[in-house]
N, C-alpha and C. Protein backbone atom coordinates (compact mmCIF):
# COMPACT_ATOMS: atom_id res chain seq x y z
N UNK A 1 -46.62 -14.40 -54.41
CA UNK A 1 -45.33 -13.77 -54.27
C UNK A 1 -44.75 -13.97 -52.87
N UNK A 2 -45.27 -13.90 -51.99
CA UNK A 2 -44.96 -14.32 -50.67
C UNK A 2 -44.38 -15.74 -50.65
N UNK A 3 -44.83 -16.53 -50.78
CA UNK A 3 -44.42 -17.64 -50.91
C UNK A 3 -42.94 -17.79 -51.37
N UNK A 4 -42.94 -16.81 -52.54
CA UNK A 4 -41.39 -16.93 -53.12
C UNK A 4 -40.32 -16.48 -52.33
N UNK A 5 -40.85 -15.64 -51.41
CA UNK A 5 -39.51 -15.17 -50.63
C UNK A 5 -39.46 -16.50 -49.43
N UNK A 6 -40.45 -17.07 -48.76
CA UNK A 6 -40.38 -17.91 -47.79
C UNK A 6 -39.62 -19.12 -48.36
N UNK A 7 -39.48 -19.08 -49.79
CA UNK A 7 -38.36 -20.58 -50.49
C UNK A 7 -37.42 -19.80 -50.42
N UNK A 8 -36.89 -18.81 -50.68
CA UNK A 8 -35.59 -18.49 -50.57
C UNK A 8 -34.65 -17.82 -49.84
N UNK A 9 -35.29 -18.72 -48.43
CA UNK A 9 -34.37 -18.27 -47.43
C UNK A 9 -33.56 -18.57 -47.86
N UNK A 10 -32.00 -18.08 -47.39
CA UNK A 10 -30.75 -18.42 -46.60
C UNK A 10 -30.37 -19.14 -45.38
N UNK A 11 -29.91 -20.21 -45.30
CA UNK A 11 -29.33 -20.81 -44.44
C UNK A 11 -27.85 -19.80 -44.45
N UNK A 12 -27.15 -19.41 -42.87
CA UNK A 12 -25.46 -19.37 -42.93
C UNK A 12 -25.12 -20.67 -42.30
N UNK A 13 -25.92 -21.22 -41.40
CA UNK A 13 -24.75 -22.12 -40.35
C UNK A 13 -25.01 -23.73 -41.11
N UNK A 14 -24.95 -23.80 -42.74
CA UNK A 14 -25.19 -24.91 -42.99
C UNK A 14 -26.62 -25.50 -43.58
N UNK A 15 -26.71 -26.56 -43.98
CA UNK A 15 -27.90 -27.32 -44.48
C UNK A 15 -28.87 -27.44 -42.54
N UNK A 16 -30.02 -27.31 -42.48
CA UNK A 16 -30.68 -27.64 -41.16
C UNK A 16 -30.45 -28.69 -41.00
N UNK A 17 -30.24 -29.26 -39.50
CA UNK A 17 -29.96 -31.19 -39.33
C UNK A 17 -31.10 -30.94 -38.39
N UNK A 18 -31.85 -32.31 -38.57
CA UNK A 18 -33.04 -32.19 -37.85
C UNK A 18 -32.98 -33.54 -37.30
N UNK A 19 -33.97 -33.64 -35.89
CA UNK A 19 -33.83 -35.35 -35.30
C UNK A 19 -32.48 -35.30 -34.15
N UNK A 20 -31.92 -36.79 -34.03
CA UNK A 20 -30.62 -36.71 -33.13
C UNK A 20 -29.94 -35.72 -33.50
N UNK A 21 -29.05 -35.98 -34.91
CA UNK A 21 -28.01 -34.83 -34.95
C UNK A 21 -28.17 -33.40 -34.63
N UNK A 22 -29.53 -32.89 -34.92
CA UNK A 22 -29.67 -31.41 -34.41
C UNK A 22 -29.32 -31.59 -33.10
N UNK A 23 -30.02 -32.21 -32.41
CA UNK A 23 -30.44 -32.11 -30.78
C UNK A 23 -28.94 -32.08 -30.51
N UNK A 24 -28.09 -33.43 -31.01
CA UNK A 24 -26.24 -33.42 -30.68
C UNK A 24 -25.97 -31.78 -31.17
N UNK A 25 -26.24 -31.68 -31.93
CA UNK A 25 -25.58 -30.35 -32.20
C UNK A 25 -25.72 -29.45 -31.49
N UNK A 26 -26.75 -28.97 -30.92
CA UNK A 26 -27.34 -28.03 -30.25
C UNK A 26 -26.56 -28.02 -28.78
N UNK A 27 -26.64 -29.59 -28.31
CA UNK A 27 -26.20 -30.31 -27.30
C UNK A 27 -24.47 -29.68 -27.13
N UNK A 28 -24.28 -29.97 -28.30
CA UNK A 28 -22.51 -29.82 -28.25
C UNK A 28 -22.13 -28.20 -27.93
N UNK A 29 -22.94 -27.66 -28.92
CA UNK A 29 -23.13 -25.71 -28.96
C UNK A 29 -22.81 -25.71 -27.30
N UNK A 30 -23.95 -25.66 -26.89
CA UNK A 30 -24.69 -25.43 -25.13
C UNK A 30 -23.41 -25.88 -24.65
N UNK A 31 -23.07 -27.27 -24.80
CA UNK A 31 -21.76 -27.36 -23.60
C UNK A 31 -20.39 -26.11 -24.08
N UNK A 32 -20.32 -26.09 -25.28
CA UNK A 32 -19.32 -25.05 -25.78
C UNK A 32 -19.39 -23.90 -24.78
N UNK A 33 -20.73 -23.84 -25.20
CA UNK A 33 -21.18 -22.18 -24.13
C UNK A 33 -20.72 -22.30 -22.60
N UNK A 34 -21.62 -23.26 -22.37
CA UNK A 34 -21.30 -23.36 -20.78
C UNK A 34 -19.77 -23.52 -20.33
N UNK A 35 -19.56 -24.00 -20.99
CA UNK A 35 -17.59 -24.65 -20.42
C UNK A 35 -17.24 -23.31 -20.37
N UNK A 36 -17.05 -22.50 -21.76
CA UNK A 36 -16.40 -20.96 -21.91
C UNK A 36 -16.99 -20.14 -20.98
N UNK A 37 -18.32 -19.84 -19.94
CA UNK A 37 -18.25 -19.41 -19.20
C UNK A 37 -18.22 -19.55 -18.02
N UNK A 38 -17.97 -20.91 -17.65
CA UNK A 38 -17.71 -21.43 -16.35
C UNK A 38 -15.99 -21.27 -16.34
N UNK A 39 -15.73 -21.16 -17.56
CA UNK A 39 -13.78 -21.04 -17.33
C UNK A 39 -13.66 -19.38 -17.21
N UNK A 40 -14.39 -18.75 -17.84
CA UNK A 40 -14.37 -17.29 -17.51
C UNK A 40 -14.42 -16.85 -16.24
N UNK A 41 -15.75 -17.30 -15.64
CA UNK A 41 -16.41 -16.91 -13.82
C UNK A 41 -15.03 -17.45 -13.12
N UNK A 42 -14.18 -18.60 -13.20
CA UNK A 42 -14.07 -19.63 -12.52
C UNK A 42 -12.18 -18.43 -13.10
N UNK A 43 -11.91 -17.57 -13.91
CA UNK A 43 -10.31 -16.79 -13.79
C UNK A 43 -10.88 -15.77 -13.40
N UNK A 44 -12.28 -15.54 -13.53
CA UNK A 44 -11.79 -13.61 -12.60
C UNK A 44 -12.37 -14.22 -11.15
N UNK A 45 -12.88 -15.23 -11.09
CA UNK A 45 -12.56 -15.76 -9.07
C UNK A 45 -10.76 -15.87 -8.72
N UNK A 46 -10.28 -16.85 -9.78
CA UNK A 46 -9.14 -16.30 -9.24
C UNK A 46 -8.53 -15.40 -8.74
N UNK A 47 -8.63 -14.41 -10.28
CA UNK A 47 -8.01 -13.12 -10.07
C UNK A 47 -8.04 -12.43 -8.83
N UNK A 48 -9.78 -12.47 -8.20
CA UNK A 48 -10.08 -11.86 -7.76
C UNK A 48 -9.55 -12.33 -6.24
N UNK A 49 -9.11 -13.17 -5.86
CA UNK A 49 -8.23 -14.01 -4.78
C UNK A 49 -6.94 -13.78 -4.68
N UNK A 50 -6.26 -13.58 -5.32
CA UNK A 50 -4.95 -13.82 -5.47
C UNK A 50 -4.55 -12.10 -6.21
N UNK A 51 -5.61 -11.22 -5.86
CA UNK A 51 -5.41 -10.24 -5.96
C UNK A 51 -4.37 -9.38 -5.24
N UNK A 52 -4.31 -9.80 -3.69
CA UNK A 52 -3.59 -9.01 -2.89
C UNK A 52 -1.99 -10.05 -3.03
N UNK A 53 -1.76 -11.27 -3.25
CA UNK A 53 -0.68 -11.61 -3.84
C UNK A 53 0.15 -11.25 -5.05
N UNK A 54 -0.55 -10.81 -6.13
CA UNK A 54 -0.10 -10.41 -7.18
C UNK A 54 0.32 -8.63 -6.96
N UNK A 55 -0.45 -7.96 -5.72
CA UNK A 55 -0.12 -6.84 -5.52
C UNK A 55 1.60 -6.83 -4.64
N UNK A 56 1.37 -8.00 -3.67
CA UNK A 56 2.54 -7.95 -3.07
C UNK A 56 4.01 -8.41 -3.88
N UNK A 57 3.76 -9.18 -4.98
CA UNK A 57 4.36 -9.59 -5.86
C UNK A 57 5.10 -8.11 -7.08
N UNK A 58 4.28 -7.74 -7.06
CA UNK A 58 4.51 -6.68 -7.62
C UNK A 58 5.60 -5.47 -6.76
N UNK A 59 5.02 -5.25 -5.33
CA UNK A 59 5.70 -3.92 -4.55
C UNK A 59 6.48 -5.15 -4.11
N UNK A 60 7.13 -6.32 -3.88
CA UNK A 60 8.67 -6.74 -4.13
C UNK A 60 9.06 -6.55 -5.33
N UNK A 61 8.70 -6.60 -6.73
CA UNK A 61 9.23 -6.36 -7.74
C UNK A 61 9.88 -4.81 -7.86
N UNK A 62 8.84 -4.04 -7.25
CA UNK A 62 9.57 -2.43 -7.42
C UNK A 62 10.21 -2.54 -6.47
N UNK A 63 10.59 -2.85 -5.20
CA UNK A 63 11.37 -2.88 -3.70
C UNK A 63 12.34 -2.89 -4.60
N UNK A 64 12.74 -4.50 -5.36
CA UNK A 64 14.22 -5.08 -5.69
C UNK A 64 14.69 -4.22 -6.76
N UNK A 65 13.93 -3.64 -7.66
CA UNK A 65 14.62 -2.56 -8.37
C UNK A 65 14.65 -1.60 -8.05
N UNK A 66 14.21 -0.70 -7.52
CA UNK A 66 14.30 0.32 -6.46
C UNK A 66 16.64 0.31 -5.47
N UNK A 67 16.10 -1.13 -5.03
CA UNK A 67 17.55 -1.27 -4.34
C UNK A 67 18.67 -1.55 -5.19
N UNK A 68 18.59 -2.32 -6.40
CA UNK A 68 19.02 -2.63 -7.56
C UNK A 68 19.88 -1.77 -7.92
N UNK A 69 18.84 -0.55 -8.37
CA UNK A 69 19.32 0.66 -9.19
C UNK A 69 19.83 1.55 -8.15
N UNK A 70 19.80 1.87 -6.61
CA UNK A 70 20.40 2.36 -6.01
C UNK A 70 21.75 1.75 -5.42
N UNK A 71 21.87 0.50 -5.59
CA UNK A 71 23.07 -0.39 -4.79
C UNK A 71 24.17 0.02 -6.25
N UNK A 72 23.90 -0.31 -7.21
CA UNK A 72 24.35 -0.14 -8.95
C UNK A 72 24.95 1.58 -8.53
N UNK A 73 24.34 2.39 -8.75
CA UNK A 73 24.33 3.70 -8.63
C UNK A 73 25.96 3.87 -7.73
N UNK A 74 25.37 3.43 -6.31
CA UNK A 74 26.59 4.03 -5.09
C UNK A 74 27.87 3.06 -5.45
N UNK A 75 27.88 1.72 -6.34
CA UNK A 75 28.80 1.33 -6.54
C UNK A 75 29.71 1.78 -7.18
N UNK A 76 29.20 2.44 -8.39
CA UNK A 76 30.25 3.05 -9.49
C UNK A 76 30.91 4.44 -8.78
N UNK A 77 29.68 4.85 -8.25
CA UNK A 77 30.54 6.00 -7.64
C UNK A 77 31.28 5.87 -5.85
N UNK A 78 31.31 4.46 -5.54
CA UNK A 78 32.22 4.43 -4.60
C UNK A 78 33.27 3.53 -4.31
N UNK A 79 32.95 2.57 -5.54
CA UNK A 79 34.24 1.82 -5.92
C UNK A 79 34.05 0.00 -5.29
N UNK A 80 33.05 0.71 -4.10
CA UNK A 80 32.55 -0.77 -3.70
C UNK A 80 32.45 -1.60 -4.25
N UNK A 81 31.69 -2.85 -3.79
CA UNK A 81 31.28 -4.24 -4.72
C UNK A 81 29.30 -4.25 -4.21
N UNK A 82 29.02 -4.66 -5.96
CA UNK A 82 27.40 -4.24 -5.55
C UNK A 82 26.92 -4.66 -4.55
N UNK A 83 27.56 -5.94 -3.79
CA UNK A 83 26.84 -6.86 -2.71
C UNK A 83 27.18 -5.73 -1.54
N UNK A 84 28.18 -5.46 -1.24
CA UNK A 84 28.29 -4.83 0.22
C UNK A 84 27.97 -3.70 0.51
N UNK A 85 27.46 -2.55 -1.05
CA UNK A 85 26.92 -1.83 -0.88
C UNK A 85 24.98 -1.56 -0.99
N UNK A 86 24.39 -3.03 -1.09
CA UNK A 86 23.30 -3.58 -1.24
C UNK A 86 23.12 -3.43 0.20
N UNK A 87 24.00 -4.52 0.89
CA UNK A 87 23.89 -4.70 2.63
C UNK A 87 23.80 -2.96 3.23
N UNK A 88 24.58 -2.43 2.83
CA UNK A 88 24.42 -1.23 3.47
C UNK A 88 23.35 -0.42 3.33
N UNK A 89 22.96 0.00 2.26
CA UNK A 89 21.50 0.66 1.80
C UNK A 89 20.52 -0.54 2.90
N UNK A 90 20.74 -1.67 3.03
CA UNK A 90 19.16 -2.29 3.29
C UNK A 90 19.79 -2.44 5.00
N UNK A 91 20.53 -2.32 5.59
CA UNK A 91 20.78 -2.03 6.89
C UNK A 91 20.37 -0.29 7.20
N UNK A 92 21.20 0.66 6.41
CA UNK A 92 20.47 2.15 6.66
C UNK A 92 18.70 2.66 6.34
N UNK A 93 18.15 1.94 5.83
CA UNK A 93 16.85 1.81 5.36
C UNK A 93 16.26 0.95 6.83
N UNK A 94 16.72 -0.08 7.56
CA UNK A 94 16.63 -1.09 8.66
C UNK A 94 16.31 0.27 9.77
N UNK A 95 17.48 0.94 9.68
CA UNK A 95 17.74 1.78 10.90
C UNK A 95 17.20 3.47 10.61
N UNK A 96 16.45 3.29 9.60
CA UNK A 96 15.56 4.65 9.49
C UNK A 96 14.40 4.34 9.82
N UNK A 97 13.76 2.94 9.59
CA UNK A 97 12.70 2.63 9.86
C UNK A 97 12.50 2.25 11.57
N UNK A 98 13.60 1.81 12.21
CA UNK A 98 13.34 1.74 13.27
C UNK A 98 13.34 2.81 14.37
N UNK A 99 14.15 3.60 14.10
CA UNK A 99 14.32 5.11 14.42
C UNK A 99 13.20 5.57 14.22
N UNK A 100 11.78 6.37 13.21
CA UNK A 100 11.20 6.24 12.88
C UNK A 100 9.86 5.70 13.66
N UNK A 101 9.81 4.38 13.78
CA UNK A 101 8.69 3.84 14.82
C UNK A 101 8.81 4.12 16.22
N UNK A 102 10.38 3.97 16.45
CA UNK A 102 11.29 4.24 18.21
C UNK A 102 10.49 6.07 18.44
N UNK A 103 10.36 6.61 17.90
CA UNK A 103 9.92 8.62 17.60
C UNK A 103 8.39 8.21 17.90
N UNK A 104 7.89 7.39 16.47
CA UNK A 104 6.13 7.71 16.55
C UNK A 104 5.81 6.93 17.75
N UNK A 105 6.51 6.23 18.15
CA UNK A 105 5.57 4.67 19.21
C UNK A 105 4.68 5.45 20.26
N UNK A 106 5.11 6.27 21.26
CA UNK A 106 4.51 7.56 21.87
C UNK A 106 3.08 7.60 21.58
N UNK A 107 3.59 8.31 20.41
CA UNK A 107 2.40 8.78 19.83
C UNK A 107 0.87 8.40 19.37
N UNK A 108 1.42 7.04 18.64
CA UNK A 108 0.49 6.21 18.36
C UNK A 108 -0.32 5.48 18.80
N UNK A 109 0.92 5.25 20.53
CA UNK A 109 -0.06 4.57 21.19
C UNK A 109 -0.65 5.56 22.01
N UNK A 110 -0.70 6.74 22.44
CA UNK A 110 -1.97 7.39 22.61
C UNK A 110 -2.88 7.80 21.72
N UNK A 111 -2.95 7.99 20.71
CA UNK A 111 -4.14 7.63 19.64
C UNK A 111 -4.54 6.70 19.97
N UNK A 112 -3.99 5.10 20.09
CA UNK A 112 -4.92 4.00 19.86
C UNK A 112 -5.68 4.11 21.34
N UNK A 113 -4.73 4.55 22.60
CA UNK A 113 -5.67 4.41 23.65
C UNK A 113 -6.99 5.63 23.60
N UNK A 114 -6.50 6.81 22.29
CA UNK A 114 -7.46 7.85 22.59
C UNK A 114 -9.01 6.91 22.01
N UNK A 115 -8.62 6.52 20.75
CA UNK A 115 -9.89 5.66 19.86
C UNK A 115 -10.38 4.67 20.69
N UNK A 116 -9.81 3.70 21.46
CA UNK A 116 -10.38 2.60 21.92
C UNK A 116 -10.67 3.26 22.90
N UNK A 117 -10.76 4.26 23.98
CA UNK A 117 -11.98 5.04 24.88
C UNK A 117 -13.28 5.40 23.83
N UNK A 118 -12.83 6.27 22.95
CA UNK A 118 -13.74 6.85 22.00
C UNK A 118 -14.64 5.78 21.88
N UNK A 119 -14.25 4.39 21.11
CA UNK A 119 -14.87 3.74 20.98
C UNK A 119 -15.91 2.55 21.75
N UNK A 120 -15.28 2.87 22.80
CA UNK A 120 -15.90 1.88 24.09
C UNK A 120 -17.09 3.21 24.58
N UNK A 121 -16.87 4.47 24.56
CA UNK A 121 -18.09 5.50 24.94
C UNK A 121 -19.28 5.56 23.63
N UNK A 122 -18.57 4.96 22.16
CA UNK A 122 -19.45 4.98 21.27
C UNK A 122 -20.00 3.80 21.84
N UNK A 123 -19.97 2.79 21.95
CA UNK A 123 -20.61 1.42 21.97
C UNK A 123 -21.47 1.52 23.10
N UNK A 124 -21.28 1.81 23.83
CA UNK A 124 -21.91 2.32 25.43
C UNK A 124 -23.31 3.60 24.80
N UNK A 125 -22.88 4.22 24.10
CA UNK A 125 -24.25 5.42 23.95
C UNK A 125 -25.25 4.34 23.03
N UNK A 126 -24.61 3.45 21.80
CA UNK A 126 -25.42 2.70 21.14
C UNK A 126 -25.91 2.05 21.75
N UNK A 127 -25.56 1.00 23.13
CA UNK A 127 -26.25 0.24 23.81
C UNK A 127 -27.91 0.70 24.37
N UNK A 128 -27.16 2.32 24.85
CA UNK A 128 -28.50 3.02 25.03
C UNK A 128 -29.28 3.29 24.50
N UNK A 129 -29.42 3.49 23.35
CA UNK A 129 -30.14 4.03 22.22
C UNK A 129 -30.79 3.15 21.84
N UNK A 130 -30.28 1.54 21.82
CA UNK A 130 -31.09 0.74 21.60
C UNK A 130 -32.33 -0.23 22.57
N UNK A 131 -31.31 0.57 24.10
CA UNK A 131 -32.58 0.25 24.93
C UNK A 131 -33.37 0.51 24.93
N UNK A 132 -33.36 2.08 24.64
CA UNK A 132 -34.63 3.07 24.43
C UNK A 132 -35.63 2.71 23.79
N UNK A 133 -35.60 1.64 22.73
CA UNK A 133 -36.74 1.25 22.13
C UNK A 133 -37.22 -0.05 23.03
N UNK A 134 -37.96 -0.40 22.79
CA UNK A 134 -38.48 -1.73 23.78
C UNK A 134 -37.96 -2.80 22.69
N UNK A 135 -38.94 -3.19 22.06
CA UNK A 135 -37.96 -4.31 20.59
C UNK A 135 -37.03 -4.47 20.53
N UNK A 136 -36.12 -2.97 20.10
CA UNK A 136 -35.08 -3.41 20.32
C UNK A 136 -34.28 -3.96 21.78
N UNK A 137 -34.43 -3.59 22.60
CA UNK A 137 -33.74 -3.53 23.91
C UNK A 137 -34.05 -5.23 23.89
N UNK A 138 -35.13 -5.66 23.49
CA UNK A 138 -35.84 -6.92 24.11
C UNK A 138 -35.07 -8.16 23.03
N UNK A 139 -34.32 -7.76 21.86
CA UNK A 139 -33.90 -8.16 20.49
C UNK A 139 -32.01 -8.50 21.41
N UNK A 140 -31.76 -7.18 21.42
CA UNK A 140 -30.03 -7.51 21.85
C UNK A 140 -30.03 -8.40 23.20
N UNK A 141 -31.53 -8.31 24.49
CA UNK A 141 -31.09 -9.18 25.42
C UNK A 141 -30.84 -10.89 24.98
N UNK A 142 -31.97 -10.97 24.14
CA UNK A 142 -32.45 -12.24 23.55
C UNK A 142 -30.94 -12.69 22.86
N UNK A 143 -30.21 -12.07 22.17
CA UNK A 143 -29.19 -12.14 21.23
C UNK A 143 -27.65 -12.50 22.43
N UNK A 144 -27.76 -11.67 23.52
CA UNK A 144 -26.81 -12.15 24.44
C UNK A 144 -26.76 -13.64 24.93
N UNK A 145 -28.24 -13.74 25.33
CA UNK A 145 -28.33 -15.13 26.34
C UNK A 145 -28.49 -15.93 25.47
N UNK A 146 -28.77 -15.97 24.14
CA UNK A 146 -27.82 -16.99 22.85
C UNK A 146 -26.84 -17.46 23.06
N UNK A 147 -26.14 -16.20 22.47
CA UNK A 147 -24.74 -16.13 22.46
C UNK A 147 -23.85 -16.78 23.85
N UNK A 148 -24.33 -16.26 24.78
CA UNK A 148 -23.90 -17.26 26.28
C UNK A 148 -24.05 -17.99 26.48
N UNK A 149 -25.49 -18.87 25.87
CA UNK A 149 -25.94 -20.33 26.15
C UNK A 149 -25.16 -20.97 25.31
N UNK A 150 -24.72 -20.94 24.08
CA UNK A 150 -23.93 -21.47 22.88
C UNK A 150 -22.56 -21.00 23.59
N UNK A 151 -22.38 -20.30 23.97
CA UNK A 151 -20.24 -20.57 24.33
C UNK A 151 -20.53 -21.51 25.70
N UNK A 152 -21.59 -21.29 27.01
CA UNK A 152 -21.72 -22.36 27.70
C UNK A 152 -21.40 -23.85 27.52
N UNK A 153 -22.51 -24.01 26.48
CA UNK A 153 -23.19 -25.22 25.23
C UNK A 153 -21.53 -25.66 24.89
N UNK A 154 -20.92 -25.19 24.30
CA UNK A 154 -19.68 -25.42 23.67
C UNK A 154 -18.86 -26.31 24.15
N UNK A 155 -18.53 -25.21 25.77
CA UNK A 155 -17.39 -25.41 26.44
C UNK A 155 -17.88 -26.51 27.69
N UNK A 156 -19.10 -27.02 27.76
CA UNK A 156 -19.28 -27.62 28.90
C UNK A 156 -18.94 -29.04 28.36
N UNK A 157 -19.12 -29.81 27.34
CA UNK A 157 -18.38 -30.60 26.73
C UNK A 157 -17.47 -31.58 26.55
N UNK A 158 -16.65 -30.11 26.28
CA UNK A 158 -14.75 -30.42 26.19
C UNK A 158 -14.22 -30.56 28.01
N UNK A 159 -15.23 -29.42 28.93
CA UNK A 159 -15.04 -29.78 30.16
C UNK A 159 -15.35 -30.87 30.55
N UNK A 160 -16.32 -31.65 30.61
CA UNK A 160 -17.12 -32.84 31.15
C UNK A 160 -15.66 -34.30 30.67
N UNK A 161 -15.48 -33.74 28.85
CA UNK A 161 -14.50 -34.89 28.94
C UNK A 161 -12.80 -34.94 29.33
N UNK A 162 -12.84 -33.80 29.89
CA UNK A 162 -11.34 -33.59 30.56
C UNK A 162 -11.37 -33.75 32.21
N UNK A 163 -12.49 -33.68 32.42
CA UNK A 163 -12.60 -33.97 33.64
C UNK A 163 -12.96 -35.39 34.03
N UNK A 164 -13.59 -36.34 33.06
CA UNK A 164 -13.56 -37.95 33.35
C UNK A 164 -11.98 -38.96 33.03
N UNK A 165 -11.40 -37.78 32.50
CA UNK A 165 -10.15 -38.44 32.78
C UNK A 165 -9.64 -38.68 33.69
């Protein structure tokens, strides 16, 4: 009885091809596969690039309707022509924004000078902290006189051949 069920399998994908044609077949499958997911990986890399373009693409799309529907708006009710009341909204919008930065500039730039102290006393306590260990201390000197021998390394070079001129 066993036997009888092992004759009557079901094939779905066809009669079996065995020899070259399987192997082509199989062959053909596999590239199917591979192509469809190398074209998959290969649009969400796009996407994933051209992400912050499609965003900026977008906040001009709402900008121009945004001004659109407000230039439209002040026309009917001021008799204007949509163009010259377009210019005006995007000149008073010009001069709110600059007004605006002309107020914060002050301000901001003592924040940035408050952070860049802040941050030059953070970098300064980390320096210490990492002296404190020996390894480390012995790790960041090693990492400087790299870094100095290679911009040395670099620039002695471009000097040597500006100077045989």
């Amino acid at each position: 009885m066993p036997d009888a069920k092992m004759e009557t399998e079901v094939q779905l994908d066809g009669p079996r091809q065995t020899g070259m044609n399987g192997q082509r077949a199989f062959a053909g499958r596999a590239l199917v596969t591979i192509a469809l997911a190398v074209g998959i990986i290969a649009g969400l890399l796009l996407l994933w690039y051209t992400v912050n373009v499609l965003l900026l693409v977008f906040a001009g799309l709402l900008l121009a309707v945004f001004l659109h529907g407000l230039s439209d708006w002040l026309s009917k009710h001021t008799g204007l022509s949509s163009g010259w009341v377009l210019a005006a909204i995007v000149l008073a919008l010009l001069a709110i924004f600059s007004l605006g930065t002309w107020l914060l500039a002050p301000t901001v730039a003592d924040q940035v000078a408050q952070l860049t102290q802040k941050l030059l006393q953070a970098i300064d306590q980390l320096k210490l902290r990492i002296q404190s260990y020996g390894w480390a201390g012995r790790s960041l000197r090693n990492c400087r006189s790299r870094v100095h021998s290679s911009r040395v390394g670099a620039a002695s070079p471009a000097k040597s051949r500006t100077s045989s001129r």
